[in-house]
N, C-alpha and C. Protein backbone atom coordinates (compact mmCIF):
# COMPACT_ATOMS: atom_id res chain seq x y z
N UNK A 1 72.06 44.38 178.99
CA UNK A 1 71.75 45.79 178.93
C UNK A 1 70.23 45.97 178.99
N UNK A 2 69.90 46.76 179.72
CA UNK A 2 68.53 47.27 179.93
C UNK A 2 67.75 47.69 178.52
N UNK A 3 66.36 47.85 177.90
CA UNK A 3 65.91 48.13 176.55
C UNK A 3 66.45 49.61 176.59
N UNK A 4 66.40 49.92 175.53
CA UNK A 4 67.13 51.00 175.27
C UNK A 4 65.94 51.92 174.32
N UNK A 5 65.41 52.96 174.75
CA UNK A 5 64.40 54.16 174.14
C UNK A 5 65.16 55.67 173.52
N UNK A 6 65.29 55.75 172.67
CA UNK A 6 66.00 56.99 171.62
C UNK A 6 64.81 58.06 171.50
N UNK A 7 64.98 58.92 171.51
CA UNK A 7 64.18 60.53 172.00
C UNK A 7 64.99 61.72 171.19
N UNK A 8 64.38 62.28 169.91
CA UNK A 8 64.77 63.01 169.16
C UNK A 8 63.74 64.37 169.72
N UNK A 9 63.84 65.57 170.38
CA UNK A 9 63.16 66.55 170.83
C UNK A 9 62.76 66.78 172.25
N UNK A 10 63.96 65.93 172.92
CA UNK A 10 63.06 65.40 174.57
C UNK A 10 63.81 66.52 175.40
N UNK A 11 64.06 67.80 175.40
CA UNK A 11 64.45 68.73 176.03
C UNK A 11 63.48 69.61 176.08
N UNK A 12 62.40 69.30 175.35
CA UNK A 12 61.10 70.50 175.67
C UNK A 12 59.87 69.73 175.46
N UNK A 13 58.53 70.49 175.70
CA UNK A 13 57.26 70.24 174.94
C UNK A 13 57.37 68.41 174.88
N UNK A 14 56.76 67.83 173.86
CA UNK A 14 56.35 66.25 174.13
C UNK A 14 57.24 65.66 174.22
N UNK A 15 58.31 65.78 173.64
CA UNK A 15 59.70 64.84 173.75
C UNK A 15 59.98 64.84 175.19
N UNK A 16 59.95 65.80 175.73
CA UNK A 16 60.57 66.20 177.51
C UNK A 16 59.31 64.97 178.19
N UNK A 17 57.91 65.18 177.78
CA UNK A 17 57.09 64.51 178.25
C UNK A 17 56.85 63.08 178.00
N UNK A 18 57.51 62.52 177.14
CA UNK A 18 57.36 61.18 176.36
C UNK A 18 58.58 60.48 177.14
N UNK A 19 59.94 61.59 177.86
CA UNK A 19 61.23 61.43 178.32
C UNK A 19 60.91 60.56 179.84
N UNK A 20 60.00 62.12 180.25
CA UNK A 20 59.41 61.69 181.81
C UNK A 20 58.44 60.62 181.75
N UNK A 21 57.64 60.27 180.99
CA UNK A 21 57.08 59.04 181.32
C UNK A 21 58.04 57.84 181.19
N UNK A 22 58.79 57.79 180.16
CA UNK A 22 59.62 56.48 180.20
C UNK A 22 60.67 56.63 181.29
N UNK A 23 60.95 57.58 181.98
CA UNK A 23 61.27 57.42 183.54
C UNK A 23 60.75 57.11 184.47
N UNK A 24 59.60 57.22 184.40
CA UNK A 24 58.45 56.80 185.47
C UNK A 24 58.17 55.12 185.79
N UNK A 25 58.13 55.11 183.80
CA UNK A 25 57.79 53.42 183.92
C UNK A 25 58.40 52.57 183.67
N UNK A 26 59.61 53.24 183.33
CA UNK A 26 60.36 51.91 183.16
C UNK A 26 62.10 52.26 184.17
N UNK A 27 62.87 51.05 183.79
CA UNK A 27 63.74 51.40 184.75
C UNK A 27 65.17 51.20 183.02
N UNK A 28 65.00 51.35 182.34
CA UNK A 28 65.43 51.78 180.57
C UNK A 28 66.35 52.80 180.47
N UNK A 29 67.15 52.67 179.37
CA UNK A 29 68.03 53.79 179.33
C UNK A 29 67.23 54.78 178.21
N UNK A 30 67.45 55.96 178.16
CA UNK A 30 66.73 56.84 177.40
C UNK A 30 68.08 57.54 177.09
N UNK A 31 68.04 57.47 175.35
CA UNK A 31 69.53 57.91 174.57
C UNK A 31 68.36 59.28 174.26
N UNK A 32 68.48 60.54 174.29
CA UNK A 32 67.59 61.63 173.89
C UNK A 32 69.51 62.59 172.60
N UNK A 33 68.82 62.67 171.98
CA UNK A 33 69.20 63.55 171.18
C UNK A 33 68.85 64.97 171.27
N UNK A 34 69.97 65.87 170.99
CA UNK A 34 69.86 67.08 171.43
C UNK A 34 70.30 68.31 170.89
N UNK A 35 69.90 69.39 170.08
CA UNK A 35 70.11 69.89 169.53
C UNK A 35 71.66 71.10 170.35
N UNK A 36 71.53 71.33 171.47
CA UNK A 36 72.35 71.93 172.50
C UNK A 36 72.43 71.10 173.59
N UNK A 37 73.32 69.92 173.65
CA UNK A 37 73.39 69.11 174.94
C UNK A 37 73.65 69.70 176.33
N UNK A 38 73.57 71.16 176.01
CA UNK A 38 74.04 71.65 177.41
C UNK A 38 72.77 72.39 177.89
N UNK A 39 71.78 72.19 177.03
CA UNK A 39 70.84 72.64 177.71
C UNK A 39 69.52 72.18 178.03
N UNK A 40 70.29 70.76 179.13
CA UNK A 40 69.07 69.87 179.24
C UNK A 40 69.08 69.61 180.42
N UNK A 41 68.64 70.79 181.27
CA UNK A 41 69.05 70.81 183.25
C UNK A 41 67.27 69.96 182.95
N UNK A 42 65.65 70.28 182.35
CA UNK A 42 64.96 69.83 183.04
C UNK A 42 64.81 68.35 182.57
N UNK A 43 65.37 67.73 181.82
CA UNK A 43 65.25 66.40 180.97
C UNK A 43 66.17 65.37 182.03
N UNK A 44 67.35 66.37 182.84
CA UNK A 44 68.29 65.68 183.34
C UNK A 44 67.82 65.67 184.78
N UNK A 45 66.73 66.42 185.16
CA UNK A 45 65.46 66.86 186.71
C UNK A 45 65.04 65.31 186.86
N UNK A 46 64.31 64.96 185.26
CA UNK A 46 62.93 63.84 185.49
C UNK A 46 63.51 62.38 185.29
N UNK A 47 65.07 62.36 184.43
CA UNK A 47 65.89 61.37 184.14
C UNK A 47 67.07 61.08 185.27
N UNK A 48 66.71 59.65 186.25
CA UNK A 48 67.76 59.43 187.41
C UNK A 48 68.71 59.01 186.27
N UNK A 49 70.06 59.79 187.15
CA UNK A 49 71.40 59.33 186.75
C UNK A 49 71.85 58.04 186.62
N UNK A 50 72.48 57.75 185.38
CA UNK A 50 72.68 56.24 185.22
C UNK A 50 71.79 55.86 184.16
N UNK A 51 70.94 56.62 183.83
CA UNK A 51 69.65 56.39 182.77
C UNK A 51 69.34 56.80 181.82
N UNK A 52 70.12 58.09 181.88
CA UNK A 52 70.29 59.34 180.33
C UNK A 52 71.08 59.10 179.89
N UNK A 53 71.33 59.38 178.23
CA UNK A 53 72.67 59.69 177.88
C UNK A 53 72.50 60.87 177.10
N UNK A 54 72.86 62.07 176.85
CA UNK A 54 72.56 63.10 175.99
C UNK A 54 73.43 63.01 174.97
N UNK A 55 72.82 62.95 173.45
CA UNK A 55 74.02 63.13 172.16
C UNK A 55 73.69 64.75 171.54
N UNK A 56 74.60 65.13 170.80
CA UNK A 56 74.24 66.42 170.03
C UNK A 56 73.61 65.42 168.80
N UNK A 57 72.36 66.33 168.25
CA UNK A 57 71.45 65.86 167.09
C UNK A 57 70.90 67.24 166.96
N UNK A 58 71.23 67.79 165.91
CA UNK A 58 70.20 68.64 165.05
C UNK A 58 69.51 67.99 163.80
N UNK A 59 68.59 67.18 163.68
CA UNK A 59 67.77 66.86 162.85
C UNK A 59 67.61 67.79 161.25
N UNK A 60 67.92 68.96 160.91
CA UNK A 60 68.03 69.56 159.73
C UNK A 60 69.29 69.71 159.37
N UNK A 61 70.52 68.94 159.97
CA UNK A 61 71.76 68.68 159.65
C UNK A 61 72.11 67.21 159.12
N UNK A 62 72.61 66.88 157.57
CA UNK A 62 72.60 65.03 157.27
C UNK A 62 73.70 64.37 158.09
N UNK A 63 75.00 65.56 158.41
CA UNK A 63 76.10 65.12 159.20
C UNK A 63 76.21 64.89 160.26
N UNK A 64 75.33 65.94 161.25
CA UNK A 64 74.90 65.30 162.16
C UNK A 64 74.30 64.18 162.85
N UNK A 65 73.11 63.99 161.74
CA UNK A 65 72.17 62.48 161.88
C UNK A 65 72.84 61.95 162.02
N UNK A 66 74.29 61.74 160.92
CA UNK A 66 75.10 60.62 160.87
C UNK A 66 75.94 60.09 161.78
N UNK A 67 75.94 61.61 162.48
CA UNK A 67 77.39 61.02 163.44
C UNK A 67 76.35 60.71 164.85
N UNK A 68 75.18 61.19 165.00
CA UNK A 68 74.50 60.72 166.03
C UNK A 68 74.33 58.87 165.50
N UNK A 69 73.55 58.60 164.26
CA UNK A 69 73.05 57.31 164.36
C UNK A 69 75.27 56.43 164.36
N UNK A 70 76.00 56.69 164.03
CA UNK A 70 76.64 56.09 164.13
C UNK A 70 77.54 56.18 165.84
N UNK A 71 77.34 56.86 166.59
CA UNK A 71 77.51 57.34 168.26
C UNK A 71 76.33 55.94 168.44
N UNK A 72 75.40 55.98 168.30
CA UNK A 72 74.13 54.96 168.56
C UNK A 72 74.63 53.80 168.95
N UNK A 73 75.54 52.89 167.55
CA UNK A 73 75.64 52.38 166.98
C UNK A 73 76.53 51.63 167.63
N UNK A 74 77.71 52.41 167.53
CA UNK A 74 78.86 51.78 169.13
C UNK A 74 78.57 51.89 170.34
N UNK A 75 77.39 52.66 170.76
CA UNK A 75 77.36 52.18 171.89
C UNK A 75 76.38 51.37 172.18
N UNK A 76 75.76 50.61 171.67
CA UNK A 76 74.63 49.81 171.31
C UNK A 76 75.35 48.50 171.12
N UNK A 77 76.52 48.61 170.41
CA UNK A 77 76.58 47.32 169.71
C UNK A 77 75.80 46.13 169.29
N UNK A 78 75.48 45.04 169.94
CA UNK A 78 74.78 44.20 169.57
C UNK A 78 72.95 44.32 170.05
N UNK A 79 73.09 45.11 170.93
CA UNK A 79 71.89 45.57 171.55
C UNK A 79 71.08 45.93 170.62
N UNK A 80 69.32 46.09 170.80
CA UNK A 80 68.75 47.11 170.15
C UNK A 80 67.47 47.76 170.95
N UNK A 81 67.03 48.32 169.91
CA UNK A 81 66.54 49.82 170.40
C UNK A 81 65.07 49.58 170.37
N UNK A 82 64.72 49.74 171.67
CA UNK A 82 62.79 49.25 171.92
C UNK A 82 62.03 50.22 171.42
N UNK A 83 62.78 51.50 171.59
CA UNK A 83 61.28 52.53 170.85
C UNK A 83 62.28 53.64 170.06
N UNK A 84 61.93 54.20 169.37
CA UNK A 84 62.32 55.24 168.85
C UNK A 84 61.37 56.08 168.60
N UNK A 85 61.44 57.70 169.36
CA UNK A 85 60.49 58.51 169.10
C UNK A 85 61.16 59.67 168.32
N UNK A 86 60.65 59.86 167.37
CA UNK A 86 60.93 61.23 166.37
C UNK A 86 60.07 62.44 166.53
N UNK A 87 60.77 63.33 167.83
CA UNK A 87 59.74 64.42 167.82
C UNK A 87 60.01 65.68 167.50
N UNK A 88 61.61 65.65 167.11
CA UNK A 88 62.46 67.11 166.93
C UNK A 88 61.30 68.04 165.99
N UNK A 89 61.19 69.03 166.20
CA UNK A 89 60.64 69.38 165.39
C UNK A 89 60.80 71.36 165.56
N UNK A 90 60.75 72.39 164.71
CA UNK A 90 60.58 73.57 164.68
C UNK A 90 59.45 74.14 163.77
N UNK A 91 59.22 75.73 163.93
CA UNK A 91 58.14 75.88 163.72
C UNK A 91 58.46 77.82 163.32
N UNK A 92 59.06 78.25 162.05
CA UNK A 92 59.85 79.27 161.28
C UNK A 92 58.35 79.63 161.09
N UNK A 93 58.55 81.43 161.85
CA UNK A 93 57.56 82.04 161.74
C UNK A 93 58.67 83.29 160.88
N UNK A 94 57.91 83.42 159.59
CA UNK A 94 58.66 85.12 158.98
C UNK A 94 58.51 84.41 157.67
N UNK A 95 59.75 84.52 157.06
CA UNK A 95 60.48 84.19 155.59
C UNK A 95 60.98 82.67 155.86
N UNK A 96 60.90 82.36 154.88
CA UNK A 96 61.70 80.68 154.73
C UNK A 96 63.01 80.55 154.94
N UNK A 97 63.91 79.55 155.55
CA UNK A 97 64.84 79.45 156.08
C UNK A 97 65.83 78.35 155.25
N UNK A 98 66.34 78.14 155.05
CA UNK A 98 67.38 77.01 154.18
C UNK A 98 68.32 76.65 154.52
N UNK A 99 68.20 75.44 154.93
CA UNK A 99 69.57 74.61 155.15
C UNK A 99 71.01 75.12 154.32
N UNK A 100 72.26 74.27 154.85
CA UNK A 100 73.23 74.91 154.11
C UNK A 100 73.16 74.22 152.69
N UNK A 101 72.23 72.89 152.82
CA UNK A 101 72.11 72.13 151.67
C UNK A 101 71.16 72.42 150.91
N UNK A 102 70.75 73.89 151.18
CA UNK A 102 69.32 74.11 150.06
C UNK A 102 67.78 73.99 150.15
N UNK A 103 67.85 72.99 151.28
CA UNK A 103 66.33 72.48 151.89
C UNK A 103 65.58 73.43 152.98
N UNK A 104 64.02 73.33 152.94
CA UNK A 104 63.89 74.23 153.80
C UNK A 104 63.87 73.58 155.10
N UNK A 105 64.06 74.53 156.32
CA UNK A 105 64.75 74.08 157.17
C UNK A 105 63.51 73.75 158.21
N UNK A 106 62.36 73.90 158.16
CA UNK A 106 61.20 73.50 158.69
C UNK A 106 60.97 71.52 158.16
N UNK A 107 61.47 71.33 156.88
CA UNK A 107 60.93 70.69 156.28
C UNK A 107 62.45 69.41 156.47
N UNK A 108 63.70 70.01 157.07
CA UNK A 108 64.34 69.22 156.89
C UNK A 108 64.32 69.02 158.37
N UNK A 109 64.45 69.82 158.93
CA UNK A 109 64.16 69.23 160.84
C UNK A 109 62.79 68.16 160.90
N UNK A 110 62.03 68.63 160.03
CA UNK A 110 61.01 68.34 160.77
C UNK A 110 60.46 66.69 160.30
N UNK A 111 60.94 66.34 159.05
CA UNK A 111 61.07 65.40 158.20
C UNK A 111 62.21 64.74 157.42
N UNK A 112 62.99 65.02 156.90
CA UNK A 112 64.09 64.67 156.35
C UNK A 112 64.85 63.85 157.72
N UNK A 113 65.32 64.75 158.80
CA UNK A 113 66.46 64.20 159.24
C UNK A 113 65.83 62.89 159.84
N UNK A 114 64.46 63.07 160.17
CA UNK A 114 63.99 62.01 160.90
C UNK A 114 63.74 60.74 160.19
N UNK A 115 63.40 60.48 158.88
CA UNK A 115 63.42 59.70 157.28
C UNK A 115 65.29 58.94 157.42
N UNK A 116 65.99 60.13 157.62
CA UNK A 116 67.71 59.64 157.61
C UNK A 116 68.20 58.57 158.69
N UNK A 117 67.49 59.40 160.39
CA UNK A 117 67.82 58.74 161.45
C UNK A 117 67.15 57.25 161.32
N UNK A 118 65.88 57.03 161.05
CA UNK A 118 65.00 55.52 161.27
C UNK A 118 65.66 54.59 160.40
N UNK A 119 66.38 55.45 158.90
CA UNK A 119 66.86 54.80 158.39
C UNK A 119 68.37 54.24 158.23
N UNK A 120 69.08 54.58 159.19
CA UNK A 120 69.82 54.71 159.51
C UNK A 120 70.21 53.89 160.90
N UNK A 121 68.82 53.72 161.76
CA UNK A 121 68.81 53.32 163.10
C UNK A 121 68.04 51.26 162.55
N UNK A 122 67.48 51.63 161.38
CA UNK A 122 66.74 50.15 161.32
C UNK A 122 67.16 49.07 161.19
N UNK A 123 68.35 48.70 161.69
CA UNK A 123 69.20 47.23 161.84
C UNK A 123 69.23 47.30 162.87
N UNK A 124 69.04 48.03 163.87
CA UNK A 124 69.15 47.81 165.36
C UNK A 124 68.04 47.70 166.04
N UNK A 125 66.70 48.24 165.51
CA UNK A 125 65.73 48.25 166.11
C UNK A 125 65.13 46.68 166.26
N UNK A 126 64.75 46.40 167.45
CA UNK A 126 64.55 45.34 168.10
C UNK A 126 63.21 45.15 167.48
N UNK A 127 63.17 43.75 167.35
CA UNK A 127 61.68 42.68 166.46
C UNK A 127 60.36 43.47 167.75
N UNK A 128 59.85 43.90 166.87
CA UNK A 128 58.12 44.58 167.52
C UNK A 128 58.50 45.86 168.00
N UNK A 129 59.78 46.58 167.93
CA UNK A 129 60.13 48.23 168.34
C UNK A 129 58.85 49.01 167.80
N UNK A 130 59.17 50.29 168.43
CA UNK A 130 58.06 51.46 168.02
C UNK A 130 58.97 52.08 167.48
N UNK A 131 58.45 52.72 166.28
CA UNK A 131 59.17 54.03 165.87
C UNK A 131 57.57 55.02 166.01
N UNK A 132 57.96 55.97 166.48
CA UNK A 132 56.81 57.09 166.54
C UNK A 132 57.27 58.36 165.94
N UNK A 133 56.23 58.42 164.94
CA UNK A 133 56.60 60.38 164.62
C UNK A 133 55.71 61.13 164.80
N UNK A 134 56.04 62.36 165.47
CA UNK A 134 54.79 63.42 165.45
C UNK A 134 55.06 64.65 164.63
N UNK A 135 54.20 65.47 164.07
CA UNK A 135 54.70 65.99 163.34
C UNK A 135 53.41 67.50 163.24
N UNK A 136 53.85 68.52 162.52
CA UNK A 136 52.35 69.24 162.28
C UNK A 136 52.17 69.53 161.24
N UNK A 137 50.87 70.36 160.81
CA UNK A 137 50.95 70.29 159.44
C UNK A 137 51.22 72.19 158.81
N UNK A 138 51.36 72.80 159.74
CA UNK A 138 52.76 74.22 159.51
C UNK A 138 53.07 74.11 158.29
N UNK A 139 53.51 73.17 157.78
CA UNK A 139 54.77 73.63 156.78
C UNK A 139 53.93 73.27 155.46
N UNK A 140 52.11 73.13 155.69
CA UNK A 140 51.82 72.59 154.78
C UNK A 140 50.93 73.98 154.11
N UNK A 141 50.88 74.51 152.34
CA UNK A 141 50.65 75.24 152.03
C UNK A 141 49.17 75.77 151.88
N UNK A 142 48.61 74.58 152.06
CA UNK A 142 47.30 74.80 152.41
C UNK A 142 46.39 74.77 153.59
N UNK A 143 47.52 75.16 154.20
CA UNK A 143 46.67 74.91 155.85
C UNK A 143 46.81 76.32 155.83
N UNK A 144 45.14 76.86 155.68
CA UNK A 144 44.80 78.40 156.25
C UNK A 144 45.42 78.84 157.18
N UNK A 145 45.04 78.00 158.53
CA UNK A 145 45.54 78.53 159.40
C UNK A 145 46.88 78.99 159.95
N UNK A 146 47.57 77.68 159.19
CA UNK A 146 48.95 78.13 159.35
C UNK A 146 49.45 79.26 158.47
N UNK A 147 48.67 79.50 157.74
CA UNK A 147 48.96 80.55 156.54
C UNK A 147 48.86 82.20 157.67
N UNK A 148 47.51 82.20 158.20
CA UNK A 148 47.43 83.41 158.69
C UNK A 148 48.28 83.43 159.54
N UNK A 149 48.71 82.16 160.72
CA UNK A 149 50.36 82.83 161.82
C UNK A 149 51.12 83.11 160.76
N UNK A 150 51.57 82.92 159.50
CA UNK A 150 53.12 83.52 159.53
C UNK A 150 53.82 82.51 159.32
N UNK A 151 53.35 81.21 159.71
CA UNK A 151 54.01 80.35 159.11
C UNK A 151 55.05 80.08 158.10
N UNK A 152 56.77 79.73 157.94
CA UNK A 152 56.96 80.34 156.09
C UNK A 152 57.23 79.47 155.49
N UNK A 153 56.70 78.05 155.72
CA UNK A 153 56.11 77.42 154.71
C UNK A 153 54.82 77.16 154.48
N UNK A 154 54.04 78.39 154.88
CA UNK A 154 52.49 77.86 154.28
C UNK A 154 51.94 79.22 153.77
């Protein structure tokens, strides 16, 4: 099996761009996680067929993570996973938002589920893998700036 690259946010913004380069340069399967798998016409533009696989992943869901890292898991089997990028991420402009589990939902997309997935994914990840996270600092209460957008965790 070809190395295998996992993409949490690759239907838009850097994930889409982190998607298209590992199409470019490598000839790899790219597993992208997806919050609406049906709405990934430009991820499925820059990714030749035979090379994508799209899963449903909402990252501020624990059941979801689960049933994505365990989808991973069988189809991976003994294989593992060369990079893992964690880029899902949202950005709750108004009032604070809450999971059905209580958490805020900036804070569980944006961190939590991704803490669940690596941990969850780290028996498979191949000796010298990348895990990458990007992240902003929005949800943080002392960031002025995010304070004056509207931000609603800051």
């Amino acid at each position: 099996m070809a190395a295998v690259h996992i993409i949490t946010g690759a239907t838009s913004g850097l994930g889409l761009s982190v998607a298209k380069r590992l199409a470019k340069k490598t000839d790899d399967l790219i597993i992208a996680g997806a919050r609406n798998p049906a709405e990934t016409d430009a991820l499925r533009r820059m990714v030749p067929a035979g090379r994508l696989d799209v899963l449903r992943l909402d990252t501020a869901s624990p059941d979801l993570v689960k049933s994505f890292v365990s989808e991973i898991k069988n189809r991976l089997g003994d294989s593992k996973i060369a990079s893992l990028s964690c880029i899902a991420g949202l950005q709750i402009l108004g009032p604070q938002k809450l999971t059905a589990n209580g958490i805020d939902e900036t804070f569980a997309t944006n961190v939590m589920g991704h803490v669940h997935l690596v941990d969850g994914l780290r028996d498979h990840l191949a000796l010298g893998a990348s895990v990458i996270t990007i992240g902003s600092g929005t949800h943080d209460p002392n960031n002025k700036l995010a304070s004056r957008a509207g931000f609603a965790g800051a």
